[in-house]
Protein backbone atom coordinates (compact mmCIF):
# COMPACT_ATOMS: atom_id res chain seq x y z
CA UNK A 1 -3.21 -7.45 17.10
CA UNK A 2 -2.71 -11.42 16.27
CA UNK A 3 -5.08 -13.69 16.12
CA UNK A 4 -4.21 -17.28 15.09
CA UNK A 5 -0.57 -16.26 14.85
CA UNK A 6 -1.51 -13.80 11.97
CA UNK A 7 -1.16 -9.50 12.30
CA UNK A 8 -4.38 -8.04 11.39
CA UNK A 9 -4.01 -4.60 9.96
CA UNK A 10 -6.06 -1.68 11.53
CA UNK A 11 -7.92 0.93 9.71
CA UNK A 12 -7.94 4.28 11.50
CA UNK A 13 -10.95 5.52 12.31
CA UNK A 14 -10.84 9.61 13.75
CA UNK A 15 -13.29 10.79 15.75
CA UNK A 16 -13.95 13.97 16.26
CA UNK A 17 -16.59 15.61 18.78
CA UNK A 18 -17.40 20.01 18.83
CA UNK A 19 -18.47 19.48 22.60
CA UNK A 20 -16.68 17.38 25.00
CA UNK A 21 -19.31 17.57 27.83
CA UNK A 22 -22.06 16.93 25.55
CA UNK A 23 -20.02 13.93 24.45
CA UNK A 24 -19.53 12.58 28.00
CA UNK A 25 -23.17 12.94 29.00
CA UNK A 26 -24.77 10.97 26.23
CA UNK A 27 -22.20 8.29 26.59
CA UNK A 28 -22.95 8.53 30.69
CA UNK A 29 -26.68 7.70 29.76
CA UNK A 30 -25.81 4.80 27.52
CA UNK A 31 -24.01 3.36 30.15
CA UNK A 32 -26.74 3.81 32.73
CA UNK A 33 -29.15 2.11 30.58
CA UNK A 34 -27.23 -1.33 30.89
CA UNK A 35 -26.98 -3.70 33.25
CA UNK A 36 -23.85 -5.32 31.74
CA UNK A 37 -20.26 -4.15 31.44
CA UNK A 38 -20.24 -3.62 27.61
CA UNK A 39 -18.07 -5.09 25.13
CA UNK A 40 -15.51 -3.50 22.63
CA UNK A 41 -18.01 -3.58 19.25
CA UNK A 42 -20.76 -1.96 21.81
CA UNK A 43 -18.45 0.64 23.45
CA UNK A 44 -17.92 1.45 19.51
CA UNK A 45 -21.50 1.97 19.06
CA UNK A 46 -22.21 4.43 21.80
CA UNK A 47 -19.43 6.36 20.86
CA UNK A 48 -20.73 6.84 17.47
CA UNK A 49 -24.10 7.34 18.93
CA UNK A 50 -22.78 10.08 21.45
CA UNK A 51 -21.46 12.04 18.42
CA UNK A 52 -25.09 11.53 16.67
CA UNK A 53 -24.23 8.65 13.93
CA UNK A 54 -26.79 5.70 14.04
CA UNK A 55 -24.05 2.89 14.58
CA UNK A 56 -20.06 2.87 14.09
CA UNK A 57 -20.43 1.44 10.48
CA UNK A 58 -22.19 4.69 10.26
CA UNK A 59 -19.50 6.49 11.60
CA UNK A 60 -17.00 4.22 9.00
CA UNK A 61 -18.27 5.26 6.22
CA UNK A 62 -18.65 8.73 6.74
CA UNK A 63 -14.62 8.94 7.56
CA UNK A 64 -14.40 6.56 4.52
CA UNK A 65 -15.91 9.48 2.19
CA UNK A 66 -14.32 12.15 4.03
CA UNK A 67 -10.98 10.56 2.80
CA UNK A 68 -12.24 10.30 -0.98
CA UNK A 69 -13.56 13.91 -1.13
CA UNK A 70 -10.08 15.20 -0.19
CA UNK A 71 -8.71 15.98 -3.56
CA UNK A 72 -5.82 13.73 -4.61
CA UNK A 73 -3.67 16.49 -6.66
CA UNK A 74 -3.16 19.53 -3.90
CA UNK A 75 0.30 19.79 -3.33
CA UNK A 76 1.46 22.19 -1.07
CA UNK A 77 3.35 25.31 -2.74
CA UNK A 78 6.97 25.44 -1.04
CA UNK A 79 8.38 28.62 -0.22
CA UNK A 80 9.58 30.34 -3.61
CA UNK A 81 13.67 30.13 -3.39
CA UNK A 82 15.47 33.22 -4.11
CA UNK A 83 16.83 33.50 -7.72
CA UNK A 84 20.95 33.13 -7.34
CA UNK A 85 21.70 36.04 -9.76
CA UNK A 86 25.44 34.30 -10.45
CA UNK A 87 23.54 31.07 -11.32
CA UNK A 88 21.03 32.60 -14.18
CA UNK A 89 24.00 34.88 -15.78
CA UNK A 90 25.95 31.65 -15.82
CA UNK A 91 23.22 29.46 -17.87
CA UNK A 92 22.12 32.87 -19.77
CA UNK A 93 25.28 32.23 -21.07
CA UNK A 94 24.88 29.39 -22.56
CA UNK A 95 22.21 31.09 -24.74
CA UNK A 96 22.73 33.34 -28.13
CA UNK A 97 21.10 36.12 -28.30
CA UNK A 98 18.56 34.12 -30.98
CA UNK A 99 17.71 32.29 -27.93
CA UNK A 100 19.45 29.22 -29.07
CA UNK A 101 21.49 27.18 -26.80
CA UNK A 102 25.24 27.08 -27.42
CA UNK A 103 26.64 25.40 -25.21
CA UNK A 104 25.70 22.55 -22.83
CA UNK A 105 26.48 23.68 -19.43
CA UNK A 106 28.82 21.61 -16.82
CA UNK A 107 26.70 21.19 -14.04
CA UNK A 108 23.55 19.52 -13.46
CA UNK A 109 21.69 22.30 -11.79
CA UNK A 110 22.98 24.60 -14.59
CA UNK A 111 21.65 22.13 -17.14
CA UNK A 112 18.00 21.54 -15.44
CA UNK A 113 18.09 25.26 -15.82
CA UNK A 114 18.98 25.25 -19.32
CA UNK A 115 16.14 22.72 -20.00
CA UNK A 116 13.70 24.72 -18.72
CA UNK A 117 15.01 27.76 -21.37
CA UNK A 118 14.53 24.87 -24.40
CA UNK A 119 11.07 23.59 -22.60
CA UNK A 120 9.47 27.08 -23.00
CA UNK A 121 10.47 26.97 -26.53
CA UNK A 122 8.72 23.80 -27.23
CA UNK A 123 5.08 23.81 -28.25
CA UNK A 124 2.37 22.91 -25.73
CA UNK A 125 -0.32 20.44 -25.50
CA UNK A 126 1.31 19.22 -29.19
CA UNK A 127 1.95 15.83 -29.64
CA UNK A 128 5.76 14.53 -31.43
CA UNK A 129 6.51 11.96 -33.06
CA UNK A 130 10.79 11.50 -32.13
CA UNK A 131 11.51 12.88 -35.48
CA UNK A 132 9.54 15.95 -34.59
CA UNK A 133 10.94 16.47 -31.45
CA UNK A 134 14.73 15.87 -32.66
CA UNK A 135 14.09 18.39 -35.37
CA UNK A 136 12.51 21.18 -33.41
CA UNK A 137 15.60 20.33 -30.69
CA UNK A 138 18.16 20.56 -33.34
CA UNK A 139 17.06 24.26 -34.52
CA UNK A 140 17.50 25.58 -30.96
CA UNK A 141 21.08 24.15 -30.33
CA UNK A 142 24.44 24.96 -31.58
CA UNK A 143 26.22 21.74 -30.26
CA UNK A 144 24.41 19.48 -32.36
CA UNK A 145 23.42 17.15 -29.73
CA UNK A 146 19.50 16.69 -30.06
CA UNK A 147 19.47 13.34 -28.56
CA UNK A 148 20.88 14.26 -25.27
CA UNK A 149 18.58 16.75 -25.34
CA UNK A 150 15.51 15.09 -25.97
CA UNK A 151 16.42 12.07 -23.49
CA UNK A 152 17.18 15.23 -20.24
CA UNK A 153 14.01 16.34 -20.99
CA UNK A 154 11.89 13.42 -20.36
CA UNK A 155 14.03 12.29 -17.59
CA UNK A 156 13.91 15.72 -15.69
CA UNK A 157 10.17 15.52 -16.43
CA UNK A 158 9.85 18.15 -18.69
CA UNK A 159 8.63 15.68 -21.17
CA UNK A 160 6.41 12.68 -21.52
CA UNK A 161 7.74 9.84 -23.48
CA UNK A 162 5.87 7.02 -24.35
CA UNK A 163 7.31 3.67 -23.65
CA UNK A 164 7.95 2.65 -27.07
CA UNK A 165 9.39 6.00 -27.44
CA UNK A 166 7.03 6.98 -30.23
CA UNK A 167 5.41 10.42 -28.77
CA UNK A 168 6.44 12.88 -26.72
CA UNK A 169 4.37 15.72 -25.26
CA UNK A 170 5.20 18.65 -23.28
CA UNK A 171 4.33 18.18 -19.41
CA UNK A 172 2.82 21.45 -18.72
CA UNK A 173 3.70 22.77 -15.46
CA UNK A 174 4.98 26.12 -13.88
CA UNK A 175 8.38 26.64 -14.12
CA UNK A 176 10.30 27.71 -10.99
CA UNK A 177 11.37 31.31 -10.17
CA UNK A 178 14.79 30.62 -11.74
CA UNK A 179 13.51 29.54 -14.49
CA UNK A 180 10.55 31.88 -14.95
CA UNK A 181 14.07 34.35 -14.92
CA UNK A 182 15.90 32.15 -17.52
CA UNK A 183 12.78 32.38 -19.70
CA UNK A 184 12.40 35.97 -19.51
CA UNK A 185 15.92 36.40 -20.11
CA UNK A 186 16.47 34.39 -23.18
């Protein structure tokens, strides 16, 4: 809609009635009660009425709290992929039997993985100062790079980082059913 050559954005409103016919007669006596056609911020207000709010601001603000009481953090779980057996013996081998990590693997879905092994090893809710976290990385890795490590796993969001790079923290979440495998395995 334009008015004065400017767009006016439009909140949507729903509206939402259990009984159609009841919905249609109380609107049919609102109508019957004027003598004028009515205009748009009136037809507004007898269709709140009609669904039993006192006004449409009424109406407003109820959808306005509606969409605040809808928790923000609910994702939606996606359907568990199946574990690619050739995929976890791969990274598993990567792994000593000490549960350190040997090798870094080639590929980036075999590395993910392989963070995921060196996340679980990592202490929760802890916070690390760099030199922390580069020391407890360099006792479970035999390739001696604890840098690369510690940069994958804040940018694969394993790991928080502060900006100034000064504490890192474990970002607790559930690992995926690969890696929930990789875990057990190593």
């Amino acid at each position: 809609m334009a008015r004065e050559g400017k767009i006016m954005s439009r909140t949507a409103i729903p509206f939402q009635t259990d009984d159609l016919s009841s919905l249609a007669r109380a609107l049919r006596a609102q109508l019957l009660e004027r003598t004028t056609v009515p205009g748009h911020v009136e037809v507004l207000n007898m269709l709140a009425r009609a669904v039993g709010c006192r006004n449409f601001q009424q109406l407003r603000a109820q959808a306005e709290a509606a969409v605040v009481a809808i928790p923000a953090a609910s994702p939606v779980e996606p359907a568990a992929a199946p574990v690619d057996p050739r995929t976890l013996d791969r990274v598993s081998r990567c792994f000593g039997s000490d549960g350190r990590l040997l090798r870094w693997p080639a590929k980036r879905g075999d590395q993910v993985l392989a963070l995921w092994g060196l996340w679980s090893k990592l202490p929760p809710k802890i916070e690390m100062t760099e030199q922390e976290i580069s020391r407890r990385l360099s006792v479970l890795n035999d390739f001696g790079d604890h840098a690369l490590l510690r940069r994958e796993l804040c940018e694969t969001g394993l790991f928080y980082r502060t900006p100034d790079c000064r504490s890192y923290r474990r970002v607790e979440r559930p690992p995926t059913a690969e890696a929930a495998a990789l875990i057990g395995l190593i």
